[in-house]
Structures are given as C-alpha cells and as structure tokens.
Protein backbone atom coordinates (compact mmCIF):
# COMPACT_ATOMS: atom_id res chain seq x y z
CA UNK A 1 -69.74 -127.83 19.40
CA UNK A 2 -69.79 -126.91 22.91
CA UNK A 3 -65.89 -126.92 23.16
CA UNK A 4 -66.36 -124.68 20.62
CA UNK A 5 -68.34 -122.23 22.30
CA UNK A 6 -66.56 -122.55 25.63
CA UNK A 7 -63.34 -121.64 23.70
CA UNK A 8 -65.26 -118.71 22.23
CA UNK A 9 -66.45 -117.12 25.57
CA UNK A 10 -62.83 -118.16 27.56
CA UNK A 11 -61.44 -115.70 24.66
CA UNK A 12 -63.45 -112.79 24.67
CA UNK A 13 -63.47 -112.86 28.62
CA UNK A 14 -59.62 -112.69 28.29
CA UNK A 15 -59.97 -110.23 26.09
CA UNK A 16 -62.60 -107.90 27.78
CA UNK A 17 -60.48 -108.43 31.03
CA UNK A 18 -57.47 -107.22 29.28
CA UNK A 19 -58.42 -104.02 27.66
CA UNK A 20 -60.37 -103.31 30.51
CA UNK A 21 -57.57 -103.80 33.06
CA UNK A 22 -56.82 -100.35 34.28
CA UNK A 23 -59.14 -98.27 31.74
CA UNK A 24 -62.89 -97.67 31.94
CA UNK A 25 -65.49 -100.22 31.92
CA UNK A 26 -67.22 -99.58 29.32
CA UNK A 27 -63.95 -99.83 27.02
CA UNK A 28 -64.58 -103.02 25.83
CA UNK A 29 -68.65 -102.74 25.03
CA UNK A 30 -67.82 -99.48 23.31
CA UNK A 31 -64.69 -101.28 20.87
CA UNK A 32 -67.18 -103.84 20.10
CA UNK A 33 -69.86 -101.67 19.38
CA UNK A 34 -67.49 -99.97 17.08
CA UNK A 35 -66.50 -102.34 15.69
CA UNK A 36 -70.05 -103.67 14.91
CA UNK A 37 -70.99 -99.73 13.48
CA UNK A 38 -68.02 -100.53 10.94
CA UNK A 39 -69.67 -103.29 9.41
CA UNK A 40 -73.02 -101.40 9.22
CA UNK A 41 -71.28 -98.58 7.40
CA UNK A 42 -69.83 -100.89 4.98
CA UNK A 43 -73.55 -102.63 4.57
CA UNK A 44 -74.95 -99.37 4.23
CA UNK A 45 -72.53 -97.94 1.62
CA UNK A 46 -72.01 -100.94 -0.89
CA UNK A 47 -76.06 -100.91 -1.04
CA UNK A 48 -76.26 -96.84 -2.02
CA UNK A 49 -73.76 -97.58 -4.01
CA UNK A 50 -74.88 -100.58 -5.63
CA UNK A 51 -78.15 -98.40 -6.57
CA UNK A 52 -76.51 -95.63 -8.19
CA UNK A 53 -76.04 -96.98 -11.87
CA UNK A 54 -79.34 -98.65 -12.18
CA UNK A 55 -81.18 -95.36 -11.26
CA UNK A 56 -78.66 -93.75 -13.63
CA UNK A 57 -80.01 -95.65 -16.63
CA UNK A 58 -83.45 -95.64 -15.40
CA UNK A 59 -84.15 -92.25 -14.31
CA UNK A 60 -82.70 -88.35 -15.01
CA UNK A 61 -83.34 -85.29 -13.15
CA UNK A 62 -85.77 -83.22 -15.42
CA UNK A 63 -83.61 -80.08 -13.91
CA UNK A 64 -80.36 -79.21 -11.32
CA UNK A 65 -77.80 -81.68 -10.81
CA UNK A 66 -77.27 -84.34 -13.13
CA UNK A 67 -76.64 -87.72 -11.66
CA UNK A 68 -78.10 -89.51 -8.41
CA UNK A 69 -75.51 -87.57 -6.21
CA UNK A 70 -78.56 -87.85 -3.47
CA UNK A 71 -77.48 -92.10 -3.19
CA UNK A 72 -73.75 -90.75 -3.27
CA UNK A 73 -73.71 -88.27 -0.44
CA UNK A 74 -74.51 -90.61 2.58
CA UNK A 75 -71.43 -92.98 1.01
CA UNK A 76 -68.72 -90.54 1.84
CA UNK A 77 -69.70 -90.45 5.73
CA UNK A 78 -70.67 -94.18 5.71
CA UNK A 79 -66.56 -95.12 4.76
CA UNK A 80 -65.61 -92.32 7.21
CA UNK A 81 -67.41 -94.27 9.90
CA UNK A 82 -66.13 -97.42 8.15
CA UNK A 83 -62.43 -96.88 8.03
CA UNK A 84 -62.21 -95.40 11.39
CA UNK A 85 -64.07 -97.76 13.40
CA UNK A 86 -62.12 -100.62 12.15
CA UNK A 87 -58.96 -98.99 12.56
CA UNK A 88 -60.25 -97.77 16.44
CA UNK A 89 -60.96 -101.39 16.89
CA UNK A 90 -58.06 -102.90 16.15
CA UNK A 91 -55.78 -100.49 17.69
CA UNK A 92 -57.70 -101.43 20.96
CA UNK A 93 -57.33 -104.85 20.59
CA UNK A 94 -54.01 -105.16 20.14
CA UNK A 95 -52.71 -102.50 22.97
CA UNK A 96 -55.49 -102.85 25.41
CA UNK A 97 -55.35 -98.84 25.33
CA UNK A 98 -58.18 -96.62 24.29
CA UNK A 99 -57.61 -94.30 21.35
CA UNK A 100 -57.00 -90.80 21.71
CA UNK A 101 -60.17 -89.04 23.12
CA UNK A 102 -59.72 -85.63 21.09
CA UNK A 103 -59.35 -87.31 17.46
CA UNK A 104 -62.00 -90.25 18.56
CA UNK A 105 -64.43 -87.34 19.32
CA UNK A 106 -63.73 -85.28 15.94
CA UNK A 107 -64.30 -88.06 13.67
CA UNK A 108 -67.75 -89.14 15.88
CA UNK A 109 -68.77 -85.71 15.43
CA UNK A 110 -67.60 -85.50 11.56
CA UNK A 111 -69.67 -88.60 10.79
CA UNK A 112 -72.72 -87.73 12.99
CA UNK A 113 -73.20 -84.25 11.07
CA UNK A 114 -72.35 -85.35 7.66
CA UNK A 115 -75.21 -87.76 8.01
CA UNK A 116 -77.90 -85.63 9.08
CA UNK A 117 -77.93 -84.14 5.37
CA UNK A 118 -76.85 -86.87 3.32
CA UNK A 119 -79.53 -89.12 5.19
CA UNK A 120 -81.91 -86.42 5.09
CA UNK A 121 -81.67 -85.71 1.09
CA UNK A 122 -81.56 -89.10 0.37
CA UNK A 123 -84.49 -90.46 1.74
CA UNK A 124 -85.91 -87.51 0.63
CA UNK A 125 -85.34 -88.61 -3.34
CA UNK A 126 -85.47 -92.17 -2.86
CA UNK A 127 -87.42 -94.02 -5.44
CA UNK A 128 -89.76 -96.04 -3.13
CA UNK A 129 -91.43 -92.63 -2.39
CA UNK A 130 -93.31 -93.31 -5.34
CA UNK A 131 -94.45 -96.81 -4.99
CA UNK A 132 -97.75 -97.54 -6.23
CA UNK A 133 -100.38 -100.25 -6.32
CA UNK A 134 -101.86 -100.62 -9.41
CA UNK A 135 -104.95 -98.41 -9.15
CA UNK A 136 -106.77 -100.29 -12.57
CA UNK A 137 -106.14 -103.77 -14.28
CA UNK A 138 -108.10 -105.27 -17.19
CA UNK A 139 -110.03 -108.94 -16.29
CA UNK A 140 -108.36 -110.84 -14.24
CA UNK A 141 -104.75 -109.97 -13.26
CA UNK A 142 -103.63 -108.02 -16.07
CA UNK A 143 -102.32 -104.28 -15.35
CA UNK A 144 -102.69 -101.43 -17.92
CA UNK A 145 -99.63 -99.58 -17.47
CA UNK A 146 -100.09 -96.79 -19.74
CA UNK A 147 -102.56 -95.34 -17.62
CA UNK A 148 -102.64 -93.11 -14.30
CA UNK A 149 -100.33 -94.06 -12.07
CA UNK A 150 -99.85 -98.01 -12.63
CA UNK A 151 -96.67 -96.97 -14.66
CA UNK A 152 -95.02 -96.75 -11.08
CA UNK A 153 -96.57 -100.05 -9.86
CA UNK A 154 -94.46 -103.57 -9.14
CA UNK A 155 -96.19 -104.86 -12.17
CA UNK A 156 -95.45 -102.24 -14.87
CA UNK A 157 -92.05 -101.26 -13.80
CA UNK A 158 -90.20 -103.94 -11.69
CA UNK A 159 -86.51 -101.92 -11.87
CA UNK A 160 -88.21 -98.94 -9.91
CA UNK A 161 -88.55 -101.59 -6.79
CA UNK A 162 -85.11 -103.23 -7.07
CA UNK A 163 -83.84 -99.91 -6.85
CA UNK A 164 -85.78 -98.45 -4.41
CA UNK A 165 -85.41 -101.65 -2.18
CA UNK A 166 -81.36 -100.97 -2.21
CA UNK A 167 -81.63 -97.60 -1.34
CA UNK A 168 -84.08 -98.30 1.58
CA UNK A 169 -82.06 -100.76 3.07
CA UNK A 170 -79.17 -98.30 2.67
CA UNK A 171 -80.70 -95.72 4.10
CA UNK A 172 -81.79 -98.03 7.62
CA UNK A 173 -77.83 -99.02 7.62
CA UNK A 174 -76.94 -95.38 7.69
CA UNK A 175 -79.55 -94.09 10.24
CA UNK A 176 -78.32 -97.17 12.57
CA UNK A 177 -74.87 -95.99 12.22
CA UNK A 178 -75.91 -92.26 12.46
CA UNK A 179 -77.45 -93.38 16.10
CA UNK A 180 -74.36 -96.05 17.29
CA UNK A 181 -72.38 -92.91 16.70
CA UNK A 182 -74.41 -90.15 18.65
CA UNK A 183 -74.38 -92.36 21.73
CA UNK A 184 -70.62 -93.19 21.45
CA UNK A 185 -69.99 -89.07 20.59
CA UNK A 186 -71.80 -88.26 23.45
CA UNK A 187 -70.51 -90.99 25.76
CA UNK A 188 -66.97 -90.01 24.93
CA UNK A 189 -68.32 -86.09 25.80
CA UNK A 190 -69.29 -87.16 29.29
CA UNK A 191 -66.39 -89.76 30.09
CA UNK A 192 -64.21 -86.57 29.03
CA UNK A 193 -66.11 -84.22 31.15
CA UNK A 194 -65.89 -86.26 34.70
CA UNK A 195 -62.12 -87.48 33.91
CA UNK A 196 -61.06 -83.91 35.24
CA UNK A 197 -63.58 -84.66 38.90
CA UNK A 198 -61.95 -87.79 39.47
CA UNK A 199 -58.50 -86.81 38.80
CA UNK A 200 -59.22 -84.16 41.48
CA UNK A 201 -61.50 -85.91 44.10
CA UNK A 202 -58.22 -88.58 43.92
CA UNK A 203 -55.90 -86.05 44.73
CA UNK A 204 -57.71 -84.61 47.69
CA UNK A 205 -57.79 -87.77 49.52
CA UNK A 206 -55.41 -87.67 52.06
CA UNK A 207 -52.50 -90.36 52.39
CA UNK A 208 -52.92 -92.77 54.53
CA UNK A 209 -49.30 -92.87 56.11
CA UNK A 210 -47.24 -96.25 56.46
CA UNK A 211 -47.69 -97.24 60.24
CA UNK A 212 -45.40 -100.33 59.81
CA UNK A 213 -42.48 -98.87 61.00
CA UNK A 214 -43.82 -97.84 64.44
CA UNK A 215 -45.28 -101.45 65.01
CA UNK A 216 -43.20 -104.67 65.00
CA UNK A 217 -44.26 -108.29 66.46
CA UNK A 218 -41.06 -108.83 67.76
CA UNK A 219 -40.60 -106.10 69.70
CA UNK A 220 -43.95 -105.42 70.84
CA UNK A 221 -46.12 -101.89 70.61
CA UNK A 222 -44.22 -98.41 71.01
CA UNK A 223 -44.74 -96.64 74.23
CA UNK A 224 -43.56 -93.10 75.63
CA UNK A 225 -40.62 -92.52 78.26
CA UNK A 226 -40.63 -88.90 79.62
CA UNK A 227 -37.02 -87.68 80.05
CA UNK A 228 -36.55 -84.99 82.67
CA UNK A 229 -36.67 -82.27 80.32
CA UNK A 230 -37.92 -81.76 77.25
CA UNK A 231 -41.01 -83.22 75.05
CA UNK A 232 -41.74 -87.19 75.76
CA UNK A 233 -39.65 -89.63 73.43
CA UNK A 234 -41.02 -92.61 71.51
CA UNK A 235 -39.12 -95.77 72.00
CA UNK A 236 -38.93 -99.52 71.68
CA UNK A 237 -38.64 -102.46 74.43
CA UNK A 238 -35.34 -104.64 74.08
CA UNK A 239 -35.79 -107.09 71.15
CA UNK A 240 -36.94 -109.90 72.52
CA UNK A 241 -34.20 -112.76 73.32
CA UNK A 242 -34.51 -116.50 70.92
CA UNK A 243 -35.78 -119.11 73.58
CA UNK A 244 -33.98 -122.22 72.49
CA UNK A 245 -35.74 -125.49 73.25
C-alpha cells in the first residue's frame, strides 16, 4: 500500500513539473480542476436526465410547453462543460501546453451563461418544491391521502420524492460546475489581461552585456595605454608563459 501511494505522488509530481515547466503556475491546479468540473457535469446531467421520464409519466403541465424541458435545459450546458473539459484536459496532459486562451475563454463563458437560466428555471419547477409532511393521519401511523395536502407527502406519493431527489442532486452538480467555471473564466480573463505587462516590463529591462570577453584568467584584467595622440586604447598583458616543473 504505501509503494502504492509513493508511486502515485512520484507521478503526479512529474507530471505537475512537466506541464508546468515554462507555463504558468497555476497550469496544472487549473487542468485538474477541469478535469474534476468534467466529471461533475457528467454527474449532474445523467441525474436531470435520469428524472425526465418518470416526471413525464407522473406529471403534465396543465398549460405551455408540453414535456419537462425545465430538467432538459441545464443538460445541454452540463455536456458542453463535459466534453470540453475532458478534451482541455487531456490535450494538456499529453503536450504539457495550455490550450488556446481565446477558444478556452468562449466555451467558459458559453457554459457559465447557459447555466444561469437553465439552473434558474429548473430549480424553479423542481418537484421537491412541493414536499409536504403529512398535515393529518388516522390512529396511529396511517395517512389519509385524499385529503389537503398529504397527497404530496412521502407517504401518499413516494415517486414525487424519487424524482425530486434526482433533480436536486442535479441541480447541486450543475451550480458546482456553474461556480468551477466562473473562477476558471475569470482567472483565464486576468492571466490574459497581465500577459501583455509582462511581455512589456521584460522587454524594457536592459541587457546585461557579456563581459567575458574583456576578462580572461590567463591574461590577467584589461588596462588602458595612452598613445600620443588620439583617445586611450584598451589592451591586454602578454599571455602569460607555461612554467614547466
């Protein structure tokens, strides 16, 4: 077991040391993040979408749209986020290069506003809004359901929980991803923003030039001979003779 786990950390430091050699820092903590947010969306969207059919034969909208297109919406996003994560993952794993900024940023911001909406709507028509407790019950434990609101209760209508308990969890699997993704869209805004400063500040440094040529062991340091006219001369003392023992 604990050669195990010593072979596990010896390969993610070699591989945090080699996408991060000669990119940012933070490449390697934002890959895995994304990479995480990937299996969140896929979490988030097989639960929606396992909750569509049984509220399908369980419930109808009395007017508008037919269907539970509420559950549906967030799923679109949530593969977005799925699809391109993975494939942003990888593709930094394998090159130790960071995607491209410009298309990394449109599909952060694509996913981040389709969610607002999707997450928005369905929360808003989720089932579990209209859990109950059973307000009266006969002697004992017994529940009339045909009466005032227990027909929404555990006890009278078990298929209203399992359903609303899938699009819950759903719906905290999308708002985690909906957050991962802000912070990377707005990280990758900022990190774009101050590429431009450094680029510049680097350039304005000035060059520190090569004194190596002006200074040898051998020969000792340079010095200045004046010559009767004109500007003083740099030169060089004989090289130095071999002593032979």
């Amino acid at each position: 077991m604990g050669s195990t786990v010593y072979r596990m950390k010896t390969y993610w430091a070699s591989h945090r040391e080699r996408v991060n050699a000669g990119n940012s820092p933070t490449l390697f903590q934002k890959t895995l993040l994304r990479f995480i947010t990937a299996h969140f969306a896929l979490l988030g969207a097989i639960l929606l979408a396992a909750a569509i059919n049984p509220w399908q034969e369980n419930f109808f909208h009395s007017k508008g749209t037919p269907g539970d297109w509420q559950d549906g919406f967030p799923i679109a996003p949530l593969l977005l986020s799925f699809l391109f994560n993975l494939l942003n993952s990888f593709y930094v794993f394998k090159t130790a290069t960071p995607f491209r900024g410009l298309v990394t940023g449109i599909f952060d911001f694509l996913v981040w506003a389709i969610l607002i909406p999707a997450v928005t709507f369905s929360a808003w028509a989720g089932v579990f809004n209209i859990w109950k407790k059973p307000t009266m019950a006969m002697s004992g434990s017994m529940v009339i359901c045909d009466s005032g609101m227990n027909m929404f209760s555990k006890e009278c209508n078990p298929e209203l929980y399992m359903i609303g308990g899938l699009e819950l969890a759903g719906i905290i699997f999308a708002i985690l991803v909906w957050f991962i993704t802000t912070f990377l869209f707005l990280h990758g805004c900022l990190e774009g923003m101050r590429a431009p400063r450094r680029g510049s500040q680097s350039s304005e440094k000035p060059s520190i030039p090569d004194r190596s040529a002006f200074y040898d062991l051998e020969r000792g340091p340079p010095r200045f001979t004046r010559r009767s006219r004109g500007p003083p001369v740099l030169t060089r003392p004989p090289m130095a003779m071999p002593r032979y023992r």
